[in-house]
Protein backbone atom coordinates (compact mmCIF):
# COMPACT_ATOMS: atom_id res chain seq x y z
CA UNK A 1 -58.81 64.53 18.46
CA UNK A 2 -57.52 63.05 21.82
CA UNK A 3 -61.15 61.51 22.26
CA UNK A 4 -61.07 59.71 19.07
CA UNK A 5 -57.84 57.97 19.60
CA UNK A 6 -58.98 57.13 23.18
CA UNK A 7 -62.17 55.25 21.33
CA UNK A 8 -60.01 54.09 18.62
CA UNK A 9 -57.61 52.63 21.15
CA UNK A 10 -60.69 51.27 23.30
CA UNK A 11 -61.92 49.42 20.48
CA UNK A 12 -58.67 47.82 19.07
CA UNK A 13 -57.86 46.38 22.84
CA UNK A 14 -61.72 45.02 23.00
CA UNK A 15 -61.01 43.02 19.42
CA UNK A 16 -59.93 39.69 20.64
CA UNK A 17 -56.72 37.57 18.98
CA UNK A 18 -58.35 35.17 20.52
CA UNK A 19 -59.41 32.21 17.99
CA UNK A 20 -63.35 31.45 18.68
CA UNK A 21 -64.39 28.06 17.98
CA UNK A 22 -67.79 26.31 17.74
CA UNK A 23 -67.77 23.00 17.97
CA UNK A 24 -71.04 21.09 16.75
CA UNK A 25 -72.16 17.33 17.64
CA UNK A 26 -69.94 15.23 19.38
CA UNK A 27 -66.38 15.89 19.48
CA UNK A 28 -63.16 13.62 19.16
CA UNK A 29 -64.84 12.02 16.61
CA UNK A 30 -61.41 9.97 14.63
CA UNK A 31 -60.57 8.54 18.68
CA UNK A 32 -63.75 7.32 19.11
CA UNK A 33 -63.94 6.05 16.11
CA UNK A 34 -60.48 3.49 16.48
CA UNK A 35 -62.46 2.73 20.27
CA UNK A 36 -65.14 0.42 18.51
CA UNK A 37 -64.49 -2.27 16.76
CA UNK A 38 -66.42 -4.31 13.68
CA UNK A 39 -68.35 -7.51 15.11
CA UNK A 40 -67.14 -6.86 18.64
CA UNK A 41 -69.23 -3.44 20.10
CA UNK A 42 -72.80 -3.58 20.18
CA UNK A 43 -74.98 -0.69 20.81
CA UNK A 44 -74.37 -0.12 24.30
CA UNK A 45 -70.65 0.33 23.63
CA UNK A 46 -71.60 2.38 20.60
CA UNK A 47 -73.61 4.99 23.34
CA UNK A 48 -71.21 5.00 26.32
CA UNK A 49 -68.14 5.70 23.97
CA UNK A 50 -69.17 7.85 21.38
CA UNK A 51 -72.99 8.79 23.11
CA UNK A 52 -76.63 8.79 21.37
CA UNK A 53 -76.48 9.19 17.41
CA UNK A 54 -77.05 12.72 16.51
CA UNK A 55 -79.47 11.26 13.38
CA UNK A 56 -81.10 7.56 13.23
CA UNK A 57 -82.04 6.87 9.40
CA UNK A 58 -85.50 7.30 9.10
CA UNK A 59 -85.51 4.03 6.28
CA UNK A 60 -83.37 1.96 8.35
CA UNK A 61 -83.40 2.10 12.00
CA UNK A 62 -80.32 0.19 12.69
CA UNK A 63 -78.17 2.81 10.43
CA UNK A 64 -76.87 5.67 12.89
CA UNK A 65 -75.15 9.02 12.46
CA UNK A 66 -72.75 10.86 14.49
CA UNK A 67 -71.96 14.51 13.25
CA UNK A 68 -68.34 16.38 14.46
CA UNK A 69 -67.87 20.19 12.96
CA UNK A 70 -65.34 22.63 14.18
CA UNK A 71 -65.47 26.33 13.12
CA UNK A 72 -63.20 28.95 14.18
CA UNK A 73 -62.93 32.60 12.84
CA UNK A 74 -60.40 33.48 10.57
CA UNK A 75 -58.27 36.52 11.87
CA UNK A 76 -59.00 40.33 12.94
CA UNK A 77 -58.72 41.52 9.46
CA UNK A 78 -60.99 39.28 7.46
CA UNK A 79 -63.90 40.82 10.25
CA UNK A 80 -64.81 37.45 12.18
CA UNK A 81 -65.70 35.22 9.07
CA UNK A 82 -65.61 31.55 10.09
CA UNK A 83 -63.99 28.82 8.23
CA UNK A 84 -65.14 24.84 9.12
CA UNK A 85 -61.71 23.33 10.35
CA UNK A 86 -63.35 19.72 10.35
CA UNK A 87 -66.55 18.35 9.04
CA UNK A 88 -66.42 14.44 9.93
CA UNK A 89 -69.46 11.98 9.27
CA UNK A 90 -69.55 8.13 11.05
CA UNK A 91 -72.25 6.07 9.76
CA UNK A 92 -72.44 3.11 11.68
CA UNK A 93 -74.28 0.48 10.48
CA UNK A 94 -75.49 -2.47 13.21
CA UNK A 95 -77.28 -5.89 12.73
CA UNK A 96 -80.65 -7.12 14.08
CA UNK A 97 -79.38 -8.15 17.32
CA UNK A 98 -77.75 -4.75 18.06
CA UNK A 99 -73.95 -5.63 17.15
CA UNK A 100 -71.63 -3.51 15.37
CA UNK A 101 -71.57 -4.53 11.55
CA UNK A 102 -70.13 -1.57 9.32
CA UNK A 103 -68.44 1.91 10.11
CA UNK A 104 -67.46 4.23 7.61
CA UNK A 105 -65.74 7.70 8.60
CA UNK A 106 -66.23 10.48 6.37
CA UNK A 107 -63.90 13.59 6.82
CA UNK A 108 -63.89 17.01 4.46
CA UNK A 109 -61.75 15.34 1.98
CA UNK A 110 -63.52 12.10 1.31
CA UNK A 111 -66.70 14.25 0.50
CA UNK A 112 -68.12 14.55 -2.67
CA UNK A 113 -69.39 18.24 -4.50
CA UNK A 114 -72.57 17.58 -6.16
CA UNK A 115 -72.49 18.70 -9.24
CA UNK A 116 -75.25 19.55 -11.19
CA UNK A 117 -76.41 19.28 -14.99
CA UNK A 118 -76.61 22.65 -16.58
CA UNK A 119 -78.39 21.70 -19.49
CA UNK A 120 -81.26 23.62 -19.99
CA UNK A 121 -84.57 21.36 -21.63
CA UNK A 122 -85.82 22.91 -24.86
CA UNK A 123 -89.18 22.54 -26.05
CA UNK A 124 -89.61 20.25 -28.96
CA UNK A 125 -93.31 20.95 -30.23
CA UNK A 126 -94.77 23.63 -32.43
CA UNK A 127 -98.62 25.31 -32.02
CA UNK A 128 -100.38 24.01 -34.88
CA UNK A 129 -103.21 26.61 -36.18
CA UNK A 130 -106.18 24.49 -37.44
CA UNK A 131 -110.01 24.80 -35.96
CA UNK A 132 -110.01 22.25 -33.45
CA UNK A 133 -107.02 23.50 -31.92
CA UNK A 134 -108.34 26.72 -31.54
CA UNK A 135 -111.63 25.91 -30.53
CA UNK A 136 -110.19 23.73 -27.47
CA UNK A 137 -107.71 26.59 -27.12
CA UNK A 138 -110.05 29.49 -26.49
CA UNK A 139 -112.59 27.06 -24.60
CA UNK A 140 -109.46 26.17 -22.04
CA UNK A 141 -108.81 29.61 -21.64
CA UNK A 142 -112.52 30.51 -20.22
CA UNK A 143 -112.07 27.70 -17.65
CA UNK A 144 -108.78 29.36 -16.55
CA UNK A 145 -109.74 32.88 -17.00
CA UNK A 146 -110.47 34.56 -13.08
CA UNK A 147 -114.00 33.83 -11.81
CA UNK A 148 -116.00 36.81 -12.14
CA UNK A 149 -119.34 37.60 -9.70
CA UNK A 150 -121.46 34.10 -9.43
């Protein structure tokens, strides 16, 4: 008995209180994003304050993404699941000549849920039974029957 509450005790003292976090992309992203300014930065500002885009779009080369996500794991009891803390988006947009044009910060809360149609698409037609039909029925069904030895 004394061995199991020596493991049990072993293994409670390993479990870290600690909060683990992950961060993903570039970080500080709401700072960085007050540090550049409409008209003014160009692209060189854009990369030594905020750094390369993590995405360029593939439709329209001057449109640039920077990506900031924080997870951390909930608490001891809920067995190391990890919630997302922040999920922020800047889309910057820039002109021909490299200068700053548009920025729009997205954060969790100015996101949008998709939501999607649940109606289901009935079928409006009816088999007819008449000769032709069932000529060019059975004859479509030997092309798609399996191929046999040829």
């Amino acid at each position: 008995m004394r061995i199991l509450y020596i493991l049990l005790l072993t293994f409670i003292i390993n479990c870290s209180g600690n909060k683990v976090s992950n961060y993903h992309g570039t970080k500080l992203l709401e700072e960085k994003f007050s540090e550049i300014t409409v008209n003014i930065s160009n692209k060189n500002d854009l990369i030594k304050i905020i750094g390369p885009p993590s995405s360029v779009s593939d439709f329209d080369k001057n449109r640039w993404f920077y990506f900031e996500r924080l997870k951390s794991n909930q608490s001891l009891l809920k067995l190391g699941n990890q919630v997302i803390k922040k999920n922020n988006i800047l889309i910057v947009d820039l002109d021909n000549k490299g200068i700053l044009k548009n920025k729009v910060l997205l954060d969790m809360n100015s996101m949008q849920d998709v939501k999607y149609l649940k109606k289901i698409t009935s079928k409006e037609f009816k088999k007819e039974k008449n000769i032709v039909s069932g000529a060019l029925s059975s004859f479509r069904e030997k092309i798609n029957a399996p191929m046999r030895n040829r």
